[in-house]
Protein backbone atom coordinates (compact mmCIF):
# COMPACT_ATOMS: atom_id res chain seq x y z
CA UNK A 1 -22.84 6.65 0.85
CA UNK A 2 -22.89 8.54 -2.69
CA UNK A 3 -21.13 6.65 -5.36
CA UNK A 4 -20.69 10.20 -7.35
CA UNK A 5 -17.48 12.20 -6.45
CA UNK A 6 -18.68 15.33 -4.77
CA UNK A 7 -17.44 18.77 -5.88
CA UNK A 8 -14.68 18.99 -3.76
CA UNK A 9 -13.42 15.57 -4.53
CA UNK A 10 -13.72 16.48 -8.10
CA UNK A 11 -12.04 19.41 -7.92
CA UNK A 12 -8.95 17.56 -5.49
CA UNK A 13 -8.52 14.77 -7.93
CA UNK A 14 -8.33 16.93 -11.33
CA UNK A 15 -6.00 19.11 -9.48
CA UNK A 16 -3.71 15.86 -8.63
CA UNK A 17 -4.09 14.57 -11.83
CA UNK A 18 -2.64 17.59 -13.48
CA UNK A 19 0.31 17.25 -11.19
CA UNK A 20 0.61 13.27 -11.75
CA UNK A 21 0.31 13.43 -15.79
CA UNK A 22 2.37 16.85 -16.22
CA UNK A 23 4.95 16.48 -13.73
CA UNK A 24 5.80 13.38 -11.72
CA UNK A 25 5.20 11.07 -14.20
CA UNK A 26 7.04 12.51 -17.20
CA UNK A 27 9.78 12.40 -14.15
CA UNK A 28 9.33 8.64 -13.20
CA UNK A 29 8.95 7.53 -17.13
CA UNK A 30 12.85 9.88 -17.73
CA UNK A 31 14.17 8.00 -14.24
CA UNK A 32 13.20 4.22 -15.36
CA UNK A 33 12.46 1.39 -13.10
CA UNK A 34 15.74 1.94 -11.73
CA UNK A 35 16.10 2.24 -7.81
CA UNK A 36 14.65 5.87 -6.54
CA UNK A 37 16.95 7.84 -4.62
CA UNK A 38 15.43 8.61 -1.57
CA UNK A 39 16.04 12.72 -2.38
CA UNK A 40 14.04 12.42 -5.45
CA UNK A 41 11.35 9.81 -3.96
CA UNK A 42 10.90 12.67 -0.68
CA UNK A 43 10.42 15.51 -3.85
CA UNK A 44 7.38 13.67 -4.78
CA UNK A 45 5.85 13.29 -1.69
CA UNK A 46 6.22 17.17 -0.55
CA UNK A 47 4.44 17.29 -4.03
CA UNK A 48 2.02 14.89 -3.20
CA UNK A 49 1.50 16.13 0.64
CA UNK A 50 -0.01 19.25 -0.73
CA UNK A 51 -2.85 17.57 -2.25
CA UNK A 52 -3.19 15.44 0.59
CA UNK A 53 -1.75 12.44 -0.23
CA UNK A 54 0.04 11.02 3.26
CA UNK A 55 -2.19 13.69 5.54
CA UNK A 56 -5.63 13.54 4.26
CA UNK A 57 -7.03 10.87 6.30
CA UNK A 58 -5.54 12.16 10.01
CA UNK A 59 -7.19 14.53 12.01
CA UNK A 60 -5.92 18.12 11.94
CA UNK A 61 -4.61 18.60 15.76
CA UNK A 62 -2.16 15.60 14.22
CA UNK A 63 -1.46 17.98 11.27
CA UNK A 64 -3.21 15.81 8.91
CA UNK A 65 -5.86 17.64 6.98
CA UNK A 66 -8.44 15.55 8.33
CA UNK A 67 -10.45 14.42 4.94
CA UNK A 68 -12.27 11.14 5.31
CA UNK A 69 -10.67 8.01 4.19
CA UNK A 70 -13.29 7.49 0.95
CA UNK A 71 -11.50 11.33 -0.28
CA UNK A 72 -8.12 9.43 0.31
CA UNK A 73 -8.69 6.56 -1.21
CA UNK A 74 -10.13 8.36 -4.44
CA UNK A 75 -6.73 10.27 -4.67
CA UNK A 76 -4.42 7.39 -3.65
CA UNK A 77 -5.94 5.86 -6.42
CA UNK A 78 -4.74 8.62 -9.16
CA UNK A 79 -1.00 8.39 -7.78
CA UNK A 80 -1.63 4.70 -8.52
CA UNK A 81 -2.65 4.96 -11.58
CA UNK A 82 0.86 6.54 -12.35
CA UNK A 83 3.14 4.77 -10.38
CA UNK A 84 2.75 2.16 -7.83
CA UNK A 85 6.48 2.35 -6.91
CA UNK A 86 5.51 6.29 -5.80
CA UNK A 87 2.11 4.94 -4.08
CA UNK A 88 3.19 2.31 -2.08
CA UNK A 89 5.83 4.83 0.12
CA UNK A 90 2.44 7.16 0.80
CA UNK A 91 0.66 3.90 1.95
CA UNK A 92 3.03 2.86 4.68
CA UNK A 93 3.65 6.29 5.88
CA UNK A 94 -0.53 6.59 6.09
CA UNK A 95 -0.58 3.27 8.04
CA UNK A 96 2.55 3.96 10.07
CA UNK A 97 1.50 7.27 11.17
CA UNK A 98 -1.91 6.56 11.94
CA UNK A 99 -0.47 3.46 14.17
CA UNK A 100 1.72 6.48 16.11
CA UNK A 101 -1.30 8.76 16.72
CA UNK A 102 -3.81 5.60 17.71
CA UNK A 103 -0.81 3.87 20.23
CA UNK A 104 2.55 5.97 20.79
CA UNK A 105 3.06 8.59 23.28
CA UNK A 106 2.51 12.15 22.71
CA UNK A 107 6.68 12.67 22.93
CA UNK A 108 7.02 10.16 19.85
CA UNK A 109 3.62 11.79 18.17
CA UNK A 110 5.32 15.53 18.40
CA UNK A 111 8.81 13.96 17.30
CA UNK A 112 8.04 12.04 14.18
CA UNK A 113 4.41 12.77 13.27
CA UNK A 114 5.01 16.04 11.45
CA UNK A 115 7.31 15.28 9.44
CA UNK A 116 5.89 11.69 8.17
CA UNK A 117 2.61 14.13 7.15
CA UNK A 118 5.29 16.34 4.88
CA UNK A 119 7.35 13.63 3.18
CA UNK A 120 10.07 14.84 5.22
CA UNK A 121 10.13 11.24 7.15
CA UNK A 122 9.63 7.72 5.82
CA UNK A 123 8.47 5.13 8.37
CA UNK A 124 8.71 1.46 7.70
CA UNK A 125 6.57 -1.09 9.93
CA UNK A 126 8.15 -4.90 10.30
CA UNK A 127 5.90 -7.89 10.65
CA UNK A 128 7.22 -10.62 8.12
CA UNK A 129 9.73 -12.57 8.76
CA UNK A 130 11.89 -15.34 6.52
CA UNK A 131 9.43 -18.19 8.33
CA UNK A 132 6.38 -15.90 9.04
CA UNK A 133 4.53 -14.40 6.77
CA UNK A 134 0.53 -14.19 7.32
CA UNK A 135 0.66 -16.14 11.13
CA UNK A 136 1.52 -13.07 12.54
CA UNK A 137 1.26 -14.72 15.84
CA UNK A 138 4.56 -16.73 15.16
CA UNK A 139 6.83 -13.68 15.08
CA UNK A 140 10.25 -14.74 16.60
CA UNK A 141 11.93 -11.11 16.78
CA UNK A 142 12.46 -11.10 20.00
CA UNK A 143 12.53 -7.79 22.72
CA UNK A 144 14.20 -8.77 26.11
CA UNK A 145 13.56 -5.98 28.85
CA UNK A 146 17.03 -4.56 30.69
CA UNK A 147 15.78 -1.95 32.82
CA UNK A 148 14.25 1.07 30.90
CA UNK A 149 15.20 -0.61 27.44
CA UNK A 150 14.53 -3.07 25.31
CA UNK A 151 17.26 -4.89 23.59
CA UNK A 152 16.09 -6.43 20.38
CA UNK A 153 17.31 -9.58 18.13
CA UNK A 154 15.57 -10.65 14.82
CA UNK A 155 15.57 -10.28 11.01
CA UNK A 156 12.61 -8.82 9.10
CA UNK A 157 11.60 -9.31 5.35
CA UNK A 158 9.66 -8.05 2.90
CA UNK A 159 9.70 -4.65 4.21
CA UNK A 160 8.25 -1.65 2.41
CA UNK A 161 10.61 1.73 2.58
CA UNK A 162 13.27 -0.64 4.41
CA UNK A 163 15.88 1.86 2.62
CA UNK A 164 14.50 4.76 3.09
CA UNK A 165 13.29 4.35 6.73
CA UNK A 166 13.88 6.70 9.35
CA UNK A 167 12.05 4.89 11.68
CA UNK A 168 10.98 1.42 11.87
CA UNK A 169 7.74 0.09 13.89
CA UNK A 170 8.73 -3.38 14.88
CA UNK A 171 6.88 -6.22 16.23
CA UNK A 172 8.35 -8.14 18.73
CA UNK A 173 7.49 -10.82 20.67
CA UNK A 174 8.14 -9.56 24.77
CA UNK A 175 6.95 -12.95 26.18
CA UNK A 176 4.82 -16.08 25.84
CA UNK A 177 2.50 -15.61 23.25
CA UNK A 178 2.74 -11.59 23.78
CA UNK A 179 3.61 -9.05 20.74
CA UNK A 180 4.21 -5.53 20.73
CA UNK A 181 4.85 -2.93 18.76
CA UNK A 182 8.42 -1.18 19.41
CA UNK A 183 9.26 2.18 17.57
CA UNK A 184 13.01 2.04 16.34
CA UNK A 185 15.02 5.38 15.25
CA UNK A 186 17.55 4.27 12.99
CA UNK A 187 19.87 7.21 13.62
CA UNK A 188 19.92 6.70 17.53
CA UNK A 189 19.19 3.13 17.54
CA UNK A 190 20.29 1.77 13.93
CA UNK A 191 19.62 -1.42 12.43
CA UNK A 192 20.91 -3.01 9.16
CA UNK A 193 18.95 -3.09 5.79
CA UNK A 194 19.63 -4.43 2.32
CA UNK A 195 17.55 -4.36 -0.66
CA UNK A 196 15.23 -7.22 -2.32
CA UNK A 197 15.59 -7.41 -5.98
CA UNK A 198 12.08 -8.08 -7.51
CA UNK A 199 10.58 -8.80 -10.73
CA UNK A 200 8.74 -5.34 -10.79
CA UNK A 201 8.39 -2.44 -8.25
CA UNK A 202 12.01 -1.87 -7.74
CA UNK A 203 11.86 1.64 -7.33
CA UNK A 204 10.41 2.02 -4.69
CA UNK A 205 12.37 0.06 -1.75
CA UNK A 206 11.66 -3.64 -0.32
CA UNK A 207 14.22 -4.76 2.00
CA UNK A 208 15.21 -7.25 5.01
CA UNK A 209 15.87 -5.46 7.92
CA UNK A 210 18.63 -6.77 10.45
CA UNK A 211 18.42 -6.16 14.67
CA UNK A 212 20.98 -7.13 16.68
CA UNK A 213 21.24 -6.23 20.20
CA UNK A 214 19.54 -2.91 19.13
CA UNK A 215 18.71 -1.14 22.39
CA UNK A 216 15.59 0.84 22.82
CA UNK A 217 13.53 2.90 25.41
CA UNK A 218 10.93 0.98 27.21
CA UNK A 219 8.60 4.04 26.24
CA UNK A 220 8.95 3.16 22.81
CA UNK A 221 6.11 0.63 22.89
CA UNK A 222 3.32 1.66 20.56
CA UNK A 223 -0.19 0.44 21.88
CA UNK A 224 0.12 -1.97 24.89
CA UNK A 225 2.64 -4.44 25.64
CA UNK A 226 1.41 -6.97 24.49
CA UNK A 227 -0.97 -5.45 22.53
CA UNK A 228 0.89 -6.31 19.02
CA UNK A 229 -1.75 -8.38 17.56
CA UNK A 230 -5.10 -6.84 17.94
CA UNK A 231 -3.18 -3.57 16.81
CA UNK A 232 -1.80 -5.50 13.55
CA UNK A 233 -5.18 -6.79 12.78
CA UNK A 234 -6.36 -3.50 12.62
CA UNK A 235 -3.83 -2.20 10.05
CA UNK A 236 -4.03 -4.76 8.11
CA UNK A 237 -7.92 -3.95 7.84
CA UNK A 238 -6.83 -0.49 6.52
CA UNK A 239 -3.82 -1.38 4.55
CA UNK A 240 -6.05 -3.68 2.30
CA UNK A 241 -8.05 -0.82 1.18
CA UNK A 242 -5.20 0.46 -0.46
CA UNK A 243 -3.80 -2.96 -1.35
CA UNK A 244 -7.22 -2.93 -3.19
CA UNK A 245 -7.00 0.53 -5.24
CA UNK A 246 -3.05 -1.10 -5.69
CA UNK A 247 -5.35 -3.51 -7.88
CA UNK A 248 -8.08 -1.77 -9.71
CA UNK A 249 -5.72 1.62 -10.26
CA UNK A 250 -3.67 -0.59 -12.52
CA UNK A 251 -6.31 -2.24 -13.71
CA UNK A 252 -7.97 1.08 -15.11
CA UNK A 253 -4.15 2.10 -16.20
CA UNK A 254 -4.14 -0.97 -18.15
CA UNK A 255 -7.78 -0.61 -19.61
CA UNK A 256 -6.61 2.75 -20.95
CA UNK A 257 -4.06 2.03 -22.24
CA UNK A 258 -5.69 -0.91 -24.16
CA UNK A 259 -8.49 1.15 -25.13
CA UNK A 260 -6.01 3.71 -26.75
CA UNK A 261 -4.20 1.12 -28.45
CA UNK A 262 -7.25 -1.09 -29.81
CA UNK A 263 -8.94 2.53 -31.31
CA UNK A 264 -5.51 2.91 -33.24
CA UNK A 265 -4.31 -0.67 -34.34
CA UNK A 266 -5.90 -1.97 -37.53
CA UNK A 267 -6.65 -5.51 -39.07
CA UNK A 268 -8.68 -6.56 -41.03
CA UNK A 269 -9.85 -3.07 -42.53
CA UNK A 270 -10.63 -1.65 -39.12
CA UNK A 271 -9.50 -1.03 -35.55
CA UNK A 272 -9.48 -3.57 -33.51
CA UNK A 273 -11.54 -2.00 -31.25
CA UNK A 274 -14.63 -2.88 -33.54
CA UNK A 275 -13.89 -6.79 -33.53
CA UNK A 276 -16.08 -8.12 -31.08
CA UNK A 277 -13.39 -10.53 -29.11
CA UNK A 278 -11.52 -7.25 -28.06
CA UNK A 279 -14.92 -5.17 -27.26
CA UNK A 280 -15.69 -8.07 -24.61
CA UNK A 281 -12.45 -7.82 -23.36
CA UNK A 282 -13.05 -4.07 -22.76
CA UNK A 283 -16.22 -4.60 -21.75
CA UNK A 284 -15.43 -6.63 -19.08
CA UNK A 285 -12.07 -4.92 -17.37
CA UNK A 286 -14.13 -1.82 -17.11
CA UNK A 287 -17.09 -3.57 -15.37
CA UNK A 288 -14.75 -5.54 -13.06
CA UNK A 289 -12.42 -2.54 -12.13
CA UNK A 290 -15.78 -0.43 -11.17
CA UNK A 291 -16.90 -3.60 -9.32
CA UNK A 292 -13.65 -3.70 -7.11
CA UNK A 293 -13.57 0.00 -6.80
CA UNK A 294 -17.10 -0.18 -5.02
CA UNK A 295 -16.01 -2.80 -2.56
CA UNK A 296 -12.89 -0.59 -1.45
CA UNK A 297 -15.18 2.50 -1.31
CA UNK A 298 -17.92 0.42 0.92
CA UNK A 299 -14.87 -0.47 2.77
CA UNK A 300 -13.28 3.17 3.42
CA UNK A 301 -16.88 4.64 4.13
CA UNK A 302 -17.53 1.94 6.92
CA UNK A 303 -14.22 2.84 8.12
CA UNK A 304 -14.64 6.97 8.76
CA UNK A 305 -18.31 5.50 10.45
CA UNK A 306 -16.24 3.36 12.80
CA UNK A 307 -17.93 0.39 11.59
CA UNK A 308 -15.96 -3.16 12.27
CA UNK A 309 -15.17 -3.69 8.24
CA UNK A 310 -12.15 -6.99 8.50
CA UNK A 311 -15.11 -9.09 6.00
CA UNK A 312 -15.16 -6.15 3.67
CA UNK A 313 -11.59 -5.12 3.52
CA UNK A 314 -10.62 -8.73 2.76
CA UNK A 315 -12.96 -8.93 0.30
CA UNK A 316 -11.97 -5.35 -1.19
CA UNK A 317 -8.44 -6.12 -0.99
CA UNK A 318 -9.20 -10.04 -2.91
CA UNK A 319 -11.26 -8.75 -6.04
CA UNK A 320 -9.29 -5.33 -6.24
CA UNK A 321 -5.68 -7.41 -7.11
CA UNK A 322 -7.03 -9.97 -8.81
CA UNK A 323 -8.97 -8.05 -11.27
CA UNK A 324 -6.19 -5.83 -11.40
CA UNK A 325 -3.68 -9.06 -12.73
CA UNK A 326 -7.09 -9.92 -14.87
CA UNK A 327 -7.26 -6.13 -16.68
CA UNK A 328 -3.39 -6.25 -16.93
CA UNK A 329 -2.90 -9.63 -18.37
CA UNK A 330 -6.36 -8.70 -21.03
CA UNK A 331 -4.56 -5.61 -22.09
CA UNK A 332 -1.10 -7.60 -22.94
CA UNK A 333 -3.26 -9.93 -25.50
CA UNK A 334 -4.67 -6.57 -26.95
CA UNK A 335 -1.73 -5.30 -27.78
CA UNK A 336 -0.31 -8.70 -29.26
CA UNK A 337 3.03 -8.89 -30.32
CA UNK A 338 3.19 -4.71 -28.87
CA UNK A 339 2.33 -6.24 -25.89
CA UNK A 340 5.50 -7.73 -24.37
CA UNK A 341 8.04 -5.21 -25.32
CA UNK A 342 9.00 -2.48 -23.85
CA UNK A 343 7.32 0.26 -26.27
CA UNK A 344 4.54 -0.25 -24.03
CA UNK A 345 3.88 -0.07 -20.13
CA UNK A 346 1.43 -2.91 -20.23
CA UNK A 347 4.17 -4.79 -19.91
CA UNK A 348 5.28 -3.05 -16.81
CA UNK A 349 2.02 -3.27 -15.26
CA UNK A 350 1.67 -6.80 -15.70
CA UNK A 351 4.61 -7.75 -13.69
CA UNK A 352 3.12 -5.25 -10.98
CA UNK A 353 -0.09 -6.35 -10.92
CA UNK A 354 1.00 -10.21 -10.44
CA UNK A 355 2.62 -8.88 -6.90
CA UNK A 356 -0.89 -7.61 -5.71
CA UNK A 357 -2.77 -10.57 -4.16
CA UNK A 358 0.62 -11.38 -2.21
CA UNK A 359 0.96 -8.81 0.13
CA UNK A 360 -1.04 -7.89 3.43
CA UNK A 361 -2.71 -11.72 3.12
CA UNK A 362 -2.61 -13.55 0.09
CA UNK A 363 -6.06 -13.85 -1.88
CA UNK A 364 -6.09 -17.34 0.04
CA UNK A 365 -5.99 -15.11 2.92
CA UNK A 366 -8.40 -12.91 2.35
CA UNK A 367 -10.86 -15.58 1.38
CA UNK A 368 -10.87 -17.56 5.12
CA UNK A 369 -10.86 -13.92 6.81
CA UNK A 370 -14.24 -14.00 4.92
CA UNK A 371 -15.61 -17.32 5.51
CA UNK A 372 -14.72 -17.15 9.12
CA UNK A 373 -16.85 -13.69 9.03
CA UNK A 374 -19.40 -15.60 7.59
CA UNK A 375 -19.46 -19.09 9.25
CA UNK A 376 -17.73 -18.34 12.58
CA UNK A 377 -15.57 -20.86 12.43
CA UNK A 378 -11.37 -19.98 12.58
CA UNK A 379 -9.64 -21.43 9.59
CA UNK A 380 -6.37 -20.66 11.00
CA UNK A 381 -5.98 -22.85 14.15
């Protein structure tokens, strides 16, 4: 693959970033980090949908635009540069909808797809639960079959767009060591949700989500009974990707912003930017953040080449959060005393970029996915 943007990706990512800097964000910085009302988080997307965001990386008969994921990930990573709390809705509506056109049938494809590509929808996908987090295969939700319907008991946690979910892919276990996937419409079906209360990234939602006796069609399955695993395994591999640009995006936000601040703060009899502590420090987060933007790229590109990538993603999705929390945390001690208050968004970024290596496999995680690539040997069980 190139590393150089061609001329259309150029041309899509200047056009998105006049959007991002002269629109949404001027509206996100006026809202706060204040819970988003889901009316003003959908006005975003439908903004965001016509550059691509949500439907770039789907194929067009799924009314996607059909771009290839490396084009995606480049203009994720602009909406992540401005706010994660706007990027991480896109993601799971990316991952949700591509797990509806890979598994679900064409009735739940024509009834949900089109308007998760338009903002329109928000899907929300449950795998964690309050005693499972990355051994997915211990999921207790369970899904009893009664005739042509499932009926469905469990609690999830830790789920993104929990509030503003119209539909929620759930993963059940349907017998002995079997999980599947089971599409819940919270209108005809419902379920309970309530709101997690985090140190950063609270405008975007987070919740738990409550089932209890929730009855669904049998022909809600997504993928194979049974099937749940192998299919998680493979989202996960795409979900780090953007768990990765999560990192480095606010890693180059914070670099910026540091930069900006170290050319106009004077001591000594010059800007800080010319003492050679602070140069290094530059020097280093913009190094590291091109470093981790490779890997996700190497990533994305062996993913539109159908090339098995779970070594590279993990590894993509490990450097791309940590550096992020590296660049964040450099660019507080640049701004000194500036640095904690809340004058500045380094502040703000800091407390997001210390939730990065946590979700879709810790950095522990991601680390044994990658030594079992390399060694064969399972670290798990």
């Amino acid at each position: 693959m190139s590393f150089q943007m061609t001329e259309e990706q150029r041309a899509a990512t200047e056009g998105l970033r006049k959007l991002l800097d002269n629109v949404i964000e001027p509206e996100f910085l006026a809202h706060g980090e204040g819970f988003i009302p889901r009316e003003k988080m959908s006005g975003w997307m439908k903004q965001l949908a016509q550059f691509g965001l949500i439907n770039a990386p789907h194929a067009e008969e799924h009314g996607g635009l059909g771009l290839d994921w490396v084009t995606h990930l480049r203009l994720f990573e602009e909406v992540a540069y401005t706010s994660m709390d706007i990027a991480i809705p896109i993601v799971i509506n990316i991952v949700g909808a591509d797990l509806l056109i890979q598994g679900a049938s064409q009735h739940l494809r024509d009834k949900y797809l089109p308007g998760l590509m338009t903002g329109d929808l928000f899907i929300s996908m449950g795998i964690s639960e309050p005693d499972v987090g990355s051994d997915v295969a211990a999921v207790n939700t369970k899904a009893v079959r009664d005739g042509d319907h499932w009926v469905i008991n469990g609690e999830k946690t830790w789920i993104s767009n929990g509030e503003y979910s119209d539909v929620f892919i759930c993963t059940c276990k349907t017998g002995p060591g079997e999980l599947t996937h089971i599409l819940i419409d919270r209108e005809e079906h419902g379920y309970e949700v309530r709101g997690i209360p985090k140190m950063a990234l609270n405008g975007q939602s987070t919740a738990q989500i409550f089932l209890t006796d929730v009855r669904v069609p049998v022909e809600n399955v997504i993928g194979e009974i049974g099937g749940g695993l192998k299919n998680t395994l493979v989202t996960f591999e795409r979900a780090r990707c953007h768990m990765a640009a999560w990192g480095y995006s606010i890693g180059r936000r914070a670099m910026d912003e540091a930069i900006k601040y170290s050319q106009e703060r004077t001591q000594h009899g010059k800007p800080i930017a010319g003492h050679q502590l602070i140069a290094e420090k530059i020097a280093v987060m913009a190094t590291k953040i091109d470093a981790a933007r490779l890997l996700a790229l190497r990533a994305a590109d062996m993913i539109d080449k159908g090339i098995r990538c779970d070594k590279e993603c993990a590894m993509a999705k490990w450097f791309g959060t940590e550096i992020g929390l590296e660049a964040a945390r450099d660019a507080v001690q640049i701004h000194g005393g500036n640095g904690v208050t809340k004058e500045f968004i380094v502040e703000r970024l800091l407390r997001e970029a210390i939730i990065g290596p946590i979700p879709d496999g810790t950095t522990e995680i991601q680390k044994l996915i990658v030594a079992r690539a390399l060694t064969g040997i399972q670290a798990f069980r």
